[in-house]
C-alpha atoms as a PDB file:
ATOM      1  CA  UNK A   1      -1.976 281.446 221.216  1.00  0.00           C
ATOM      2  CA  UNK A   2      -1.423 283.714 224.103  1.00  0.00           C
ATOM      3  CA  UNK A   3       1.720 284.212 225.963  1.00  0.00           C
ATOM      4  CA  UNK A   4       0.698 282.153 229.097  1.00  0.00           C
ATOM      5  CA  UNK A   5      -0.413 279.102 227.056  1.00  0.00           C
ATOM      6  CA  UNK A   6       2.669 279.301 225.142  1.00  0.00           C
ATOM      7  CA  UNK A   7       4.945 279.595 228.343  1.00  0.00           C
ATOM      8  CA  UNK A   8       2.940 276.426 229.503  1.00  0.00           C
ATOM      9  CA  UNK A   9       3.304 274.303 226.599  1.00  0.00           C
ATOM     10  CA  UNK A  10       7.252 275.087 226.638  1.00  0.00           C
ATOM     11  CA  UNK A  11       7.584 274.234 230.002  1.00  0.00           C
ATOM     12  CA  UNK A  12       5.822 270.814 229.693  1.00  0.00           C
ATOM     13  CA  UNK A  13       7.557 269.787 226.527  1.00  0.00           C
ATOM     14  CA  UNK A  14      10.828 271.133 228.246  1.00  0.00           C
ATOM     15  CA  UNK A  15      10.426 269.293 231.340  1.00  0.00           C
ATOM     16  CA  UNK A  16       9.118 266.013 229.199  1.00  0.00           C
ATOM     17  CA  UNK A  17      12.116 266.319 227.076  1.00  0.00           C
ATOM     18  CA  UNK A  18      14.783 266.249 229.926  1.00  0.00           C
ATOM     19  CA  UNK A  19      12.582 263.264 232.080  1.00  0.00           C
ATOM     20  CA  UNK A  20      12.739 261.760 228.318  1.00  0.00           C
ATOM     21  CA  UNK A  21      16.024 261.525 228.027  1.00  0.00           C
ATOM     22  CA  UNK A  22      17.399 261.125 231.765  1.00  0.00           C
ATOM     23  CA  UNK A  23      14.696 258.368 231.492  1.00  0.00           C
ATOM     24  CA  UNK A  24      16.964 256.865 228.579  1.00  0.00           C
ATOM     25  CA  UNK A  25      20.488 257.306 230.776  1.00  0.00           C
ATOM     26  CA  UNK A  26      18.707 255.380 233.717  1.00  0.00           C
ATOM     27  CA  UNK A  27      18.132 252.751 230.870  1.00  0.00           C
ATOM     28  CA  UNK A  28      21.030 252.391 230.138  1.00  0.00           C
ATOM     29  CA  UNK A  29      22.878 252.381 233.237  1.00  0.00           C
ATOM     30  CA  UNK A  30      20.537 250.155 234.566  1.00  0.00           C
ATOM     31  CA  UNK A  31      21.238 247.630 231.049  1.00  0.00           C
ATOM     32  CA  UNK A  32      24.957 247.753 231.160  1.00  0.00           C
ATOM     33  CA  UNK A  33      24.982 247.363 235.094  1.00  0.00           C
ATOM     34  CA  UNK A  34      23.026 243.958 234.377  1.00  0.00           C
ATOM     35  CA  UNK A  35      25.283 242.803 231.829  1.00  0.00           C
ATOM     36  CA  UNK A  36      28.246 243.405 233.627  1.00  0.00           C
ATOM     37  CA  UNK A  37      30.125 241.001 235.712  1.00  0.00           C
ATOM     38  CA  UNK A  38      32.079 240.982 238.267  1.00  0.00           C
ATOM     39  CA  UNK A  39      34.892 239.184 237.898  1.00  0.00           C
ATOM     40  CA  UNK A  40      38.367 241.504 238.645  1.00  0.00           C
ATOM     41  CA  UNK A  41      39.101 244.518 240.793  1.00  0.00           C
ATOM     42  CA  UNK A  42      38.829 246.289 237.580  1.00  0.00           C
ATOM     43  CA  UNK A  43      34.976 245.393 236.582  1.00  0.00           C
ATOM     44  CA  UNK A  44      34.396 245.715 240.159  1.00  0.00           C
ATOM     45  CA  UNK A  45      35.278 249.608 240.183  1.00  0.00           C
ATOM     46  CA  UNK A  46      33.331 250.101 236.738  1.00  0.00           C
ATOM     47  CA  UNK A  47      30.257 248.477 238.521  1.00  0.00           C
ATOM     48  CA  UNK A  48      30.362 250.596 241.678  1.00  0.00           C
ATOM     49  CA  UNK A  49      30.621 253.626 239.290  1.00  0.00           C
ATOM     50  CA  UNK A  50      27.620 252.152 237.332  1.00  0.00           C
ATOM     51  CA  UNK A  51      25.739 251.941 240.578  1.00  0.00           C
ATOM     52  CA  UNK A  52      26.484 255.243 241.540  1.00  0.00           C
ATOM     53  CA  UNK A  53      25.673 256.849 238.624  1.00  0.00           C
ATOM     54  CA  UNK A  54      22.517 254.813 238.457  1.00  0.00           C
ATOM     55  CA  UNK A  55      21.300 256.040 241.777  1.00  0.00           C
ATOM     56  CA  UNK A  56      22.085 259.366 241.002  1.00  0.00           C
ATOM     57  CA  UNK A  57      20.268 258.956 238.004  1.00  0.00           C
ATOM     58  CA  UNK A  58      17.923 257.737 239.845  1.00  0.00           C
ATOM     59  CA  UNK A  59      17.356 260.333 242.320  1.00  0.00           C
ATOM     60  CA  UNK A  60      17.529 263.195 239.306  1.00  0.00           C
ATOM     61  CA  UNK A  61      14.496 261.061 237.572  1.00  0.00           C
ATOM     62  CA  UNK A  62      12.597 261.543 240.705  1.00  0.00           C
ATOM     63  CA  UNK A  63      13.145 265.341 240.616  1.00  0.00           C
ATOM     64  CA  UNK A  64      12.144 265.993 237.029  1.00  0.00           C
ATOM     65  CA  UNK A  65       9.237 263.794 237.668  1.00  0.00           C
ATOM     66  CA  UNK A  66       8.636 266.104 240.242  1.00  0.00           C
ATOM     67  CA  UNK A  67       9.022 268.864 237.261  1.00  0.00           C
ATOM     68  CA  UNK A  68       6.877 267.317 235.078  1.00  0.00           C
ATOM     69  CA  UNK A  69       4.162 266.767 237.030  1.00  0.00           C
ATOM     70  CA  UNK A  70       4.045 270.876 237.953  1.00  0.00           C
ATOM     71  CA  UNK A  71       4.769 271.582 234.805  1.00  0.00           C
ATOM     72  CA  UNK A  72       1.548 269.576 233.846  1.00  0.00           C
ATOM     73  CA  UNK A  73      -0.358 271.201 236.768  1.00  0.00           C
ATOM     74  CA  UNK A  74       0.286 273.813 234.836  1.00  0.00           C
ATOM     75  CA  UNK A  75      -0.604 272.901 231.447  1.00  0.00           C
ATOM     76  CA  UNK A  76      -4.083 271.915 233.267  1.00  0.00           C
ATOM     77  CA  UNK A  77      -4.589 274.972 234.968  1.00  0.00           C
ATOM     78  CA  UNK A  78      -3.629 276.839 231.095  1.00  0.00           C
ATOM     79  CA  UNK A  79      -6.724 274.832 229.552  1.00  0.00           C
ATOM     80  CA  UNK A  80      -9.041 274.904 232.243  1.00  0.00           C
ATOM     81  CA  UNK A  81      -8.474 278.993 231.947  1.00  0.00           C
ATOM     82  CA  UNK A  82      -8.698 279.026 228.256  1.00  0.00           C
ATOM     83  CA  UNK A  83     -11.892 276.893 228.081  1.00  0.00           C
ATOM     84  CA  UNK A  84     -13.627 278.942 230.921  1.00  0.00           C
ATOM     85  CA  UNK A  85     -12.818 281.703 228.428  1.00  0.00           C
ATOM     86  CA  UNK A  86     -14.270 280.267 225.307  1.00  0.00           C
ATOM     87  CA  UNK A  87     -17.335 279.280 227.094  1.00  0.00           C
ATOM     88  CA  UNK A  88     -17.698 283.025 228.397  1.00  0.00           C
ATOM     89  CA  UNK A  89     -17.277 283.764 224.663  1.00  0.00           C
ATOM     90  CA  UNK A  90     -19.747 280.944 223.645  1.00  0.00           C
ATOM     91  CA  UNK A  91     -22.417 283.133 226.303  1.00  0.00           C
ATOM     92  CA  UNK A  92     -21.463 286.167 224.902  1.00  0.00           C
ATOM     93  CA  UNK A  93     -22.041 285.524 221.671  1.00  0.00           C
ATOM     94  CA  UNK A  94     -25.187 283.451 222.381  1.00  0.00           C
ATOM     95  CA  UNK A  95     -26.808 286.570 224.268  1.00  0.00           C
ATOM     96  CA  UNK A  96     -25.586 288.909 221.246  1.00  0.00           C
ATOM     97  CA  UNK A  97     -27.145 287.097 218.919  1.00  0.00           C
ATOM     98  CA  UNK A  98     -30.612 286.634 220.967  1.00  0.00           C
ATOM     99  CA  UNK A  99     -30.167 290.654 220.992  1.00  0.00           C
ATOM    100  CA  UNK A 100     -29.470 291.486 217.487  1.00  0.00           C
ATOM    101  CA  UNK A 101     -32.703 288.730 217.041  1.00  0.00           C
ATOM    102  CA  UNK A 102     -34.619 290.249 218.539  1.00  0.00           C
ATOM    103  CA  UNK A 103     -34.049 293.826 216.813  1.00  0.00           C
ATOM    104  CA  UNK A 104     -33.949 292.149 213.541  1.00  0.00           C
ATOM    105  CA  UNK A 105     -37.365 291.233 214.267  1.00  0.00           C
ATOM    106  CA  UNK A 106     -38.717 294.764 214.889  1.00  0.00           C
ATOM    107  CA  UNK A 107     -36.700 296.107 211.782  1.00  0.00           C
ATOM    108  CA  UNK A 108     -38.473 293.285 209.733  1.00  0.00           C
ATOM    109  CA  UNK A 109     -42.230 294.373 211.143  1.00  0.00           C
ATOM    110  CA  UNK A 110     -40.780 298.123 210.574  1.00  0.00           C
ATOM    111  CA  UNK A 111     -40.433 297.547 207.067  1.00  0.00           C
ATOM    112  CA  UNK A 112     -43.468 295.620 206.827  1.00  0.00           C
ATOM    113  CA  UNK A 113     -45.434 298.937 208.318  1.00  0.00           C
ATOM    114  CA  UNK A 114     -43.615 301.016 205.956  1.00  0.00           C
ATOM    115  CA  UNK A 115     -44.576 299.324 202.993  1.00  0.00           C
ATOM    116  CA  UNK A 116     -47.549 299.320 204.139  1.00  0.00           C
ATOM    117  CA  UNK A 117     -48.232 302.728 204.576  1.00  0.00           C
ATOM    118  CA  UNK A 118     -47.108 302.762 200.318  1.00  0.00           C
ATOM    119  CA  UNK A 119     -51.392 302.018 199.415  1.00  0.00           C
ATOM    120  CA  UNK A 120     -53.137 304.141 201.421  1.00  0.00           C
ATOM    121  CA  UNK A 121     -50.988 307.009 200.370  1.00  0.00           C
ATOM    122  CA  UNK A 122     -51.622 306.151 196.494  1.00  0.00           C
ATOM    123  CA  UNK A 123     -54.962 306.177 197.327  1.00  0.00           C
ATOM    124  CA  UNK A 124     -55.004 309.417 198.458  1.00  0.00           C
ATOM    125  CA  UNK A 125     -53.062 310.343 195.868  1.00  0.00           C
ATOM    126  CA  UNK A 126     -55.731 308.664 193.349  1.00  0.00           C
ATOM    127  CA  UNK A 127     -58.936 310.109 195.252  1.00  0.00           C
ATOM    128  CA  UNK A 128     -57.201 313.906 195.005  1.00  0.00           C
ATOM    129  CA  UNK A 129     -57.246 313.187 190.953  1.00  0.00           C
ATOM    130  CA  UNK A 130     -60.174 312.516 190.863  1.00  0.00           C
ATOM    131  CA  UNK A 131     -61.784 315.613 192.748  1.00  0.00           C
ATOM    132  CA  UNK A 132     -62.531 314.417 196.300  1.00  0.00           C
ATOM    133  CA  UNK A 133     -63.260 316.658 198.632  1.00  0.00           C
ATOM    134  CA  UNK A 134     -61.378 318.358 201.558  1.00  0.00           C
ATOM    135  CA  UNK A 135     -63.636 316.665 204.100  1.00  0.00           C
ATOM    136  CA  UNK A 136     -63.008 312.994 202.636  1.00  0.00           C
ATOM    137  CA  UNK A 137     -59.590 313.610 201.495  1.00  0.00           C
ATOM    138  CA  UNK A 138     -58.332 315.331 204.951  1.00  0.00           C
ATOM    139  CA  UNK A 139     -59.390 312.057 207.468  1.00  0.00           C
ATOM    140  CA  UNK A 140     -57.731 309.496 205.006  1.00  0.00           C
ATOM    141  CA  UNK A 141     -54.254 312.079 205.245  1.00  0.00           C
ATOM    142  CA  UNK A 142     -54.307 312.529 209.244  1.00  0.00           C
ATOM    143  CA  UNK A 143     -54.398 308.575 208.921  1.00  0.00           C
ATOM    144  CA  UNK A 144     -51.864 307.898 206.751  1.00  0.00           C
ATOM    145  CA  UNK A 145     -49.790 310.770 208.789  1.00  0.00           C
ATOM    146  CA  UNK A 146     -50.496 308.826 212.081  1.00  0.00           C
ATOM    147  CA  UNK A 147     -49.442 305.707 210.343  1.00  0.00           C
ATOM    148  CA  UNK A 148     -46.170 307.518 209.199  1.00  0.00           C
ATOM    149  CA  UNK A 149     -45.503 308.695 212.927  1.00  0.00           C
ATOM    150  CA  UNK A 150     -45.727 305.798 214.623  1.00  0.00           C
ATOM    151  CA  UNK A 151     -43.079 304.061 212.011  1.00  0.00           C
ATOM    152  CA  UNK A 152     -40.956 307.065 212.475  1.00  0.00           C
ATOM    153  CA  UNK A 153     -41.033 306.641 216.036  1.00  0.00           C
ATOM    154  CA  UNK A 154     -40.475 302.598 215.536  1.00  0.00           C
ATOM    155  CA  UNK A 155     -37.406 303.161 213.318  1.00  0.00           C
ATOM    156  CA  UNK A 156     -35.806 305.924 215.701  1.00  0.00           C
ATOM    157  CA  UNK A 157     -36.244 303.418 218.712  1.00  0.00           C
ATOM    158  CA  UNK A 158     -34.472 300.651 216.811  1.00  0.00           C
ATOM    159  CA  UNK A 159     -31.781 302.793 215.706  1.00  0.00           C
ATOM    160  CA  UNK A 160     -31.210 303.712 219.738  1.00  0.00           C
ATOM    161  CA  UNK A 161     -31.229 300.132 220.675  1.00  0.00           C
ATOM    162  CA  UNK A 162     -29.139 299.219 217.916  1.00  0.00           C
ATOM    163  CA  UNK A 163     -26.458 301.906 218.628  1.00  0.00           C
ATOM    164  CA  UNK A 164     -26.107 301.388 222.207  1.00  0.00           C
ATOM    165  CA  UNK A 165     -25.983 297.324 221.515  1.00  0.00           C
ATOM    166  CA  UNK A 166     -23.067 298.617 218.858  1.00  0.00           C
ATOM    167  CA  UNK A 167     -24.692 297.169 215.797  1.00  0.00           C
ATOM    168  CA  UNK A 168     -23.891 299.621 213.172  1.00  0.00           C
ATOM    169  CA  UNK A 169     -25.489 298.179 210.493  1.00  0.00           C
ATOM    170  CA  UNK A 170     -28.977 298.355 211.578  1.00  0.00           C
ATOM    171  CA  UNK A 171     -28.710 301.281 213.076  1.00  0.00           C
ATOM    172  CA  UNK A 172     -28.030 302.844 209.181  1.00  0.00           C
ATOM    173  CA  UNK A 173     -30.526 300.562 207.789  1.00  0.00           C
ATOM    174  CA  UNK A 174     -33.346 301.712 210.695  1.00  0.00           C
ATOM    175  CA  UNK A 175     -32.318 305.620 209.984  1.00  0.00           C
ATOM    176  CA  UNK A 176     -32.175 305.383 206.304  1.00  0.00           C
ATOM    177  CA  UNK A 177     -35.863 303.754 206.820  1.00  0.00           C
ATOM    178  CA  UNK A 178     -36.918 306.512 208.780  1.00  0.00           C
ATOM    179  CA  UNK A 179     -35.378 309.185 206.480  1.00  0.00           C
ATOM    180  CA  UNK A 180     -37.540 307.666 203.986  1.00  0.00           C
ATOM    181  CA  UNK A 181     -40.655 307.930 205.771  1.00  0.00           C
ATOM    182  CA  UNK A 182     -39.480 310.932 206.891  1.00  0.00           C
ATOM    183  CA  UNK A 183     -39.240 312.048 203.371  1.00  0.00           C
ATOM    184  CA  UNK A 184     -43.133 311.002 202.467  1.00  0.00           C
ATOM    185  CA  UNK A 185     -44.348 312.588 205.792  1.00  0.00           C
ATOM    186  CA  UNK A 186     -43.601 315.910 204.876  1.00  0.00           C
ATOM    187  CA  UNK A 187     -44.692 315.270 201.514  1.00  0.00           C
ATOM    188  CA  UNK A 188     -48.383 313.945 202.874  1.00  0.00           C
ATOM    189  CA  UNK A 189     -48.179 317.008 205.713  1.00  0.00           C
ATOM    190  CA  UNK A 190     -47.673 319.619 202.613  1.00  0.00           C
ATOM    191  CA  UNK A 191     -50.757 318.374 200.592  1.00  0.00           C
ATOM    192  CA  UNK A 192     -52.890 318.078 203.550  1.00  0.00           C
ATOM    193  CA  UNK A 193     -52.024 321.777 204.283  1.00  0.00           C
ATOM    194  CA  UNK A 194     -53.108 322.541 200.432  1.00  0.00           C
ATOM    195  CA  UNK A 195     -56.060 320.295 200.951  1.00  0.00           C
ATOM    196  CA  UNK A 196     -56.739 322.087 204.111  1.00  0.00           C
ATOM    197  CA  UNK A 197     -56.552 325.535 202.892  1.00  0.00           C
ATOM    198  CA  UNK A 198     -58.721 324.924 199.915  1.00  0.00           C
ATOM    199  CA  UNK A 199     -61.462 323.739 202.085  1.00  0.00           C
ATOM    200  CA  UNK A 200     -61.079 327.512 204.014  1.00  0.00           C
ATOM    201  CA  UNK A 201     -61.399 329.617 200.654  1.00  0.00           C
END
């Protein structure tokens, strides 16, 4: 609870407290002064003190009322400002969410695209055993090299998104994807340089 709600919830119980129990002393002024009765000099004096005290009683009641009300003014104001500021949480966090959604669904069709990239690559791989040819090995690895660019390039985006939305999960998860790629690329890029310079001797 912050400081300003708790000043205002002090205040109100405070000023509820002493209307409470002035409330109680008007009560009972107002009780006795009924049973009372006048019948000497002596119950005489004891009821113009009673009515004196009940009208100053009286008069205090209508100041802490005063008090209380303010100091439930106040109260009002405290929640009105405390539930403008949850629902400006409640839009923050809705908008936040929609964002980290939304790059959670790139990441997701990232990873798709880099396991996809996984076959052609062992097909390469397979044809190379088998003792294919520069010219039909060299059009399948500028393929698969485009395909491993353009998830490079994917995963370096999301990472940039994710670290200026300060999401530092996916922006490890989205660079240790493209690491990875990164990793096969150059792997690919050295064969096809083999392949390539096989086809020149």
């Amino acid at each position: 609870m912050s400081t300003g709600a708790k000043k205002a919830e002090g205040a109100l119980a405070a000023a509820a407290l002493e209307f409470e129990r002035e409330l109680e002393r008007y009560e009972r002024l107002a009780s006795e002064l009924q049973r009372t009765e006048v019948s000497s000099e002596k119950t005489l004096a004891r009821s113009k003190k009673l009515l004196a005290d009940a009208s100053e009683s009286e008069q205090r009641l209508g100041g802490l009322l005063g008090g209380l009300l303010a100091a439930m003014n106040g109260a009002r104001d405290t929640q009105q400002t405390s539930m403008e500021h949850v629902l400006g949480a409640a839009k923050r966090m809705q908008v936040r969410a929609a964002e980290l959604q939304t790059l959670l669904d790139r990441f997701t069709k990232l990873g798709a695209a880099a396991r996809e990239v996984h076959g052609p690559v062992a097909q390469v791989a397979e044809r190379q055993a088998q003792g294919a040819t520069a010219d039909e090995l060299l059009p399948a690895l500028n393929e698969v090299r485009g395909r491993m660019d353009s998830v490079i390039t994917e995963a370096e985006a999301i990472a940039g998104l994710a670290r200026e939305g300060n999401w530092p999960d996916l922006v490890r998860e989205a660079s240790a994807l493209r690491d990875q790629v990164q990793a096969m690329r150059n792997r690919v890029l050295h064969v096809q340089r083999d392949v390539a310079q096989r086809a020149t001797s």
